[in-house]
C-alpha atoms as a PDB file:
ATOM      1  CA  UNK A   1      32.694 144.813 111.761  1.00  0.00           C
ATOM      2  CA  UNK A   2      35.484 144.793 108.963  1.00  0.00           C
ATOM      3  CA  UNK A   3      39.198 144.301 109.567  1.00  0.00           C
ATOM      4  CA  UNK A   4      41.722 145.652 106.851  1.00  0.00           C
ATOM      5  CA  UNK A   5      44.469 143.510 106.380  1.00  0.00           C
ATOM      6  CA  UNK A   6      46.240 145.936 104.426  1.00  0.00           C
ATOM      7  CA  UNK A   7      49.073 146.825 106.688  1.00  0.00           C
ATOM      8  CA  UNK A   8      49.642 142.845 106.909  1.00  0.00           C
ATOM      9  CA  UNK A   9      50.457 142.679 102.778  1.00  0.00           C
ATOM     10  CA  UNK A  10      52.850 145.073 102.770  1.00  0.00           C
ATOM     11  CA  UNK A  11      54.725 143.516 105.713  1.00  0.00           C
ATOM     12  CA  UNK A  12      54.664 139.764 104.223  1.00  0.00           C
ATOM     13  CA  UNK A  13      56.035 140.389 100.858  1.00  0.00           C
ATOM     14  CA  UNK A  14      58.558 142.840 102.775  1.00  0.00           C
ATOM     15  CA  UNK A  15      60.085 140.026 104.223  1.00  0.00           C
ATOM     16  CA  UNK A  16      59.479 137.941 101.079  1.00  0.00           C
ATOM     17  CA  UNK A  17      61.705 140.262  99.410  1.00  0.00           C
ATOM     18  CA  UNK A  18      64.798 140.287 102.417  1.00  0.00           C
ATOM     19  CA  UNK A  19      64.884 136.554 102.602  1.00  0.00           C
ATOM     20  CA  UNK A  20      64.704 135.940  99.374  1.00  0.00           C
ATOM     21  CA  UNK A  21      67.961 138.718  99.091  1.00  0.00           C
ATOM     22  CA  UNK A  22      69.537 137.106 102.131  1.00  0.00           C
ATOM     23  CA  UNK A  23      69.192 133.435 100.276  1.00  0.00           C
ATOM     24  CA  UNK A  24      70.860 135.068  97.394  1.00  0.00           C
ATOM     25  CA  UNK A  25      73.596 136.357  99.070  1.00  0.00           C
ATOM     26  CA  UNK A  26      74.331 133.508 101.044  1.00  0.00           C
ATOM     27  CA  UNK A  27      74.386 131.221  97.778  1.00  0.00           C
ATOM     28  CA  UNK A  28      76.799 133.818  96.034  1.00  0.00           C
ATOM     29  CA  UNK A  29      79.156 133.431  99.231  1.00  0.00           C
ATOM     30  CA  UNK A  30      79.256 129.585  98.947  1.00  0.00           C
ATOM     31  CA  UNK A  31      79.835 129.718  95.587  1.00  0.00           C
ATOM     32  CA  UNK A  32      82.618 132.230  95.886  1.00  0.00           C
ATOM     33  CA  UNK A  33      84.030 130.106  98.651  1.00  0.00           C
ATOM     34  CA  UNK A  34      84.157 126.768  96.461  1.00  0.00           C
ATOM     35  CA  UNK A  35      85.669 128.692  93.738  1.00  0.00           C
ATOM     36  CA  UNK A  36      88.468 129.735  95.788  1.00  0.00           C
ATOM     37  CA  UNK A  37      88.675 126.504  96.983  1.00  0.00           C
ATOM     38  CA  UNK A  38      89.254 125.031  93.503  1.00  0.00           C
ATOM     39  CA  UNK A  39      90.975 127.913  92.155  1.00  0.00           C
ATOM     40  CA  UNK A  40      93.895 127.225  95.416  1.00  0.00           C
ATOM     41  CA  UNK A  41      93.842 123.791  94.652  1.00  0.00           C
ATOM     42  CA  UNK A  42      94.261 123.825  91.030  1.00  0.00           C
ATOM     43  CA  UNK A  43      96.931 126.450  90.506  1.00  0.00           C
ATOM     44  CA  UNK A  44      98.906 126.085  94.204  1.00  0.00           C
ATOM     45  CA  UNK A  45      98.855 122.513  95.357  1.00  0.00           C
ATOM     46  CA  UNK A  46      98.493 120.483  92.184  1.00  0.00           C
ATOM     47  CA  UNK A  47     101.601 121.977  90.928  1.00  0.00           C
ATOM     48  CA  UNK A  48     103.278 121.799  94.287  1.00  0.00           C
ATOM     49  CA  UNK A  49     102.172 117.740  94.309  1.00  0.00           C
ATOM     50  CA  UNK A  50     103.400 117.276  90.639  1.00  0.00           C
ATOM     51  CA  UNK A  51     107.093 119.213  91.394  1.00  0.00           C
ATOM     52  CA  UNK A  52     107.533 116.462  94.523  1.00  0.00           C
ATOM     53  CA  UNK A  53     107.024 113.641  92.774  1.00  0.00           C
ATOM     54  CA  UNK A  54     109.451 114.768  89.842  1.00  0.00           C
ATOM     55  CA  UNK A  55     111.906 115.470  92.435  1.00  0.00           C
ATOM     56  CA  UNK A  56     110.905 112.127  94.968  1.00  0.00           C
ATOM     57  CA  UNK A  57     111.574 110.221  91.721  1.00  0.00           C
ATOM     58  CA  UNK A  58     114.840 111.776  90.461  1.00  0.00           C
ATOM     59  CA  UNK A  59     116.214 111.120  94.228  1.00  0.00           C
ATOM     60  CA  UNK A  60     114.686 107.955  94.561  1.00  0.00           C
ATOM     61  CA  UNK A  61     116.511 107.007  90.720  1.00  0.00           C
ATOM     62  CA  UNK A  62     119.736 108.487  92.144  1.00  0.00           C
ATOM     63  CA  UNK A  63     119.922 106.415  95.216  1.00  0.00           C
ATOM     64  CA  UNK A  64     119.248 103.318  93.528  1.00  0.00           C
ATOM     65  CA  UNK A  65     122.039 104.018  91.051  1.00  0.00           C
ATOM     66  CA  UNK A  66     124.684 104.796  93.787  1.00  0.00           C
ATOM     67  CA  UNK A  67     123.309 101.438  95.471  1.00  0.00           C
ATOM     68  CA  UNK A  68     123.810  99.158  92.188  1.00  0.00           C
ATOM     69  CA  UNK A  69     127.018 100.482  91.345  1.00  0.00           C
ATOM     70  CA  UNK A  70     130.210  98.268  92.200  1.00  0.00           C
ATOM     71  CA  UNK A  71     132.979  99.388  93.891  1.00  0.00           C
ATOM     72  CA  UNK A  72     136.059 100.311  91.318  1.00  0.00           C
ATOM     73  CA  UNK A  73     138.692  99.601  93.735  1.00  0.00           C
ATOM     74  CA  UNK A  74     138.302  95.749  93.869  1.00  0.00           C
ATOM     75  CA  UNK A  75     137.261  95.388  97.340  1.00  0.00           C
ATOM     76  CA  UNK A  76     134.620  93.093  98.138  1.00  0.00           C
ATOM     77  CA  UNK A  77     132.238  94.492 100.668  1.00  0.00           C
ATOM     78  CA  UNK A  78     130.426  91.817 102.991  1.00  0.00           C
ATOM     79  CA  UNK A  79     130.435  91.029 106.710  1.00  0.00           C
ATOM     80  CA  UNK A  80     132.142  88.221 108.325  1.00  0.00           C
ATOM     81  CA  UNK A  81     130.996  86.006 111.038  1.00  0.00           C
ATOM     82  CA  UNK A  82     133.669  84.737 113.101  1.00  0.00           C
ATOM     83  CA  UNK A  83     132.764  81.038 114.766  1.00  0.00           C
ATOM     84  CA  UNK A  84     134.748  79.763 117.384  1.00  0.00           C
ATOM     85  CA  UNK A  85     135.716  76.281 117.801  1.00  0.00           C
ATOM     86  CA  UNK A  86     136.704  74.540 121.008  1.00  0.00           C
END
């Protein structure tokens, strides 16, 4: 008795051909993703990072001048501690 195994060749490299298409398009759709990804990153939050630090470090400059600078009235600023004696 012979078998034909025809029909079965036909099937096999029929799915062959799908996963190989469906491994394809799932490696184009990670790429895609990581590109966006790196494209957000580079071009939204990098500048956003680099503008607060500019601006953290011109307020942070600013406060620290307004903190050094000496009264121009003459008053002494300071706290007093009054002790009492019995």
């Amino acid at each position: 008795m012979r078998m034909n195994y025809a029909g079965h060749g036909i099937k096999a490299s029929t799915n062959r051909f799908w996963g190989g298409l469906t491994r394809l398009i799932v490696l184009a759709c990670a790429a895609a993703a990581l590109l966006a990804v790196l494209l957000i990153g580079l071009f939204v939050v990098l500048p956003l990072m680099l503008a607060g630090g500019i601006a953290l470090r011109i307020y942070l400059r600013r406060r620290m001048r307004q903190a050094q600078q000496r009264p121009k009235d003459g008053v002494i600023d300071a706290e007093y501690t009054i002790i009492e004696h019995r």
